[in-house]
Protein backbone atom coordinates (compact mmCIF):
# COMPACT_ATOMS: atom_id res chain seq x y z
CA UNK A 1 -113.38 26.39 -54.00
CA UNK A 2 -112.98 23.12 -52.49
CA UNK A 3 -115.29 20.06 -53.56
CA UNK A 4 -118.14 17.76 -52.13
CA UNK A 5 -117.40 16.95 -49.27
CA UNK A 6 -114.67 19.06 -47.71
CA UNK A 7 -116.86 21.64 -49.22
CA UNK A 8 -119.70 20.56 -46.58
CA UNK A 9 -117.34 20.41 -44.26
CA UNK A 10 -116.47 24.29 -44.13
CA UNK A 11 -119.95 25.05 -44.79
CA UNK A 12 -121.05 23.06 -41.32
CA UNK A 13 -117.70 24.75 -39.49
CA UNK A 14 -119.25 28.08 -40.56
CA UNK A 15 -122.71 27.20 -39.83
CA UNK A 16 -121.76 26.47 -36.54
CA UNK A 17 -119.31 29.50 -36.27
CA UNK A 18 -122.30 31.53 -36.48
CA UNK A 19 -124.94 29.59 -34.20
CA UNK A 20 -121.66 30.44 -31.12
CA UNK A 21 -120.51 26.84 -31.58
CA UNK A 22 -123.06 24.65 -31.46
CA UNK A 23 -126.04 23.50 -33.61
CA UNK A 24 -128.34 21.24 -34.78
CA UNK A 25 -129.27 19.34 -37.51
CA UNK A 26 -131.90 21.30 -38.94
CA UNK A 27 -130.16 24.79 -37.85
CA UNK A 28 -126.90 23.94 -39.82
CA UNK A 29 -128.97 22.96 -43.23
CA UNK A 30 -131.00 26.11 -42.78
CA UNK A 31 -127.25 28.36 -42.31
CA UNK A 32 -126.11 25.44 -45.13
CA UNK A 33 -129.37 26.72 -47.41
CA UNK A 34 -129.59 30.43 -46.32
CA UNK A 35 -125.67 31.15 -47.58
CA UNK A 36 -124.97 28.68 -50.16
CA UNK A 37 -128.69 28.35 -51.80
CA UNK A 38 -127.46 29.41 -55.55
CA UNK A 39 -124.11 27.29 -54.98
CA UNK A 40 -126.01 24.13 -54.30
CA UNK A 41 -128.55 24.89 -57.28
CA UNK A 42 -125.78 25.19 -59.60
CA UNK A 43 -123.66 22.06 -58.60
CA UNK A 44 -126.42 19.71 -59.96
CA UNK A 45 -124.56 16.38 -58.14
CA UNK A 46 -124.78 18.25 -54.69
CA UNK A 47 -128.22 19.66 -54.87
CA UNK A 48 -130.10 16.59 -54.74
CA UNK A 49 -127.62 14.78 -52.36
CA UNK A 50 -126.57 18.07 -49.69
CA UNK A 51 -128.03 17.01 -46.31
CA UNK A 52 -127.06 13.77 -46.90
CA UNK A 53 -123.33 14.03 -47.55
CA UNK A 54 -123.44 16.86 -45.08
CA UNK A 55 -123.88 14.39 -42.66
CA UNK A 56 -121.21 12.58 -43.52
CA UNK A 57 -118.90 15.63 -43.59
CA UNK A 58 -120.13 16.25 -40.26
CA UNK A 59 -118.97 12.46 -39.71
CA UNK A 60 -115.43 13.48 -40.64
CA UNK A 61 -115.29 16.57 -38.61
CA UNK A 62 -115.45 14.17 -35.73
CA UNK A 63 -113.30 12.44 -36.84
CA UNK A 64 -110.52 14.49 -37.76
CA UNK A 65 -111.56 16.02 -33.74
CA UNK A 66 -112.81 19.52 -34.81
CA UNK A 67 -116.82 18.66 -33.95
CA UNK A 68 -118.28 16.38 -31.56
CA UNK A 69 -122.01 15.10 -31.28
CA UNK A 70 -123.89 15.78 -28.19
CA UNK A 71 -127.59 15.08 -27.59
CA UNK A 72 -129.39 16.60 -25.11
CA UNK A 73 -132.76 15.08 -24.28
CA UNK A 74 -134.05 13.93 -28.38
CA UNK A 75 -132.08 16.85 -29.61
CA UNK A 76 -128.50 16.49 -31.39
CA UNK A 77 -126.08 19.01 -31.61
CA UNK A 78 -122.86 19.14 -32.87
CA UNK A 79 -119.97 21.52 -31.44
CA UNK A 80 -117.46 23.24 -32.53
CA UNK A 81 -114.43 21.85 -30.79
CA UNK A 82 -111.24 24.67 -29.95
């Protein structure tokens, strides 16, 4: 299973697979939480730290072009790009 980060980073791909592409903050930590709860209880590093460093994933997914950031009104989503 991969590590820290790009671990966050397939976990916010899949969160957003499952909201049809797009999501929120708050939506992808509650996917994040609802399907990986007993993964990030037993990765003591990552449970105190998730929704920060998932932001940063999130960071890289733009990056690397496979999310971008909209905001619509005060609400941010990212998207699944392809």
């Amino acid at each position: 299973m991969p590590r820290g980060n790009e671990k966050l980073q397939q976990w916010v791909c899949e969160a957003l697979k499952a909201n049809d592409g797009k999501a929120s903050i708050v939506e992808i930590c509650k996917h994040i939480w609802s399907n990986h709860e007993l993964d990030l209880k037993n990765d003591e590093q990552l449970f105190y730290t998730w929704q920060y460093q998932m932001r940063w994933a999130g960071q890289q997914l733009v990056k690397k072009n496979l999310i971008k950031k909209t905001k619509l009104g005060i609400k941010a989503e990212w998207v699944l790009l392809g």
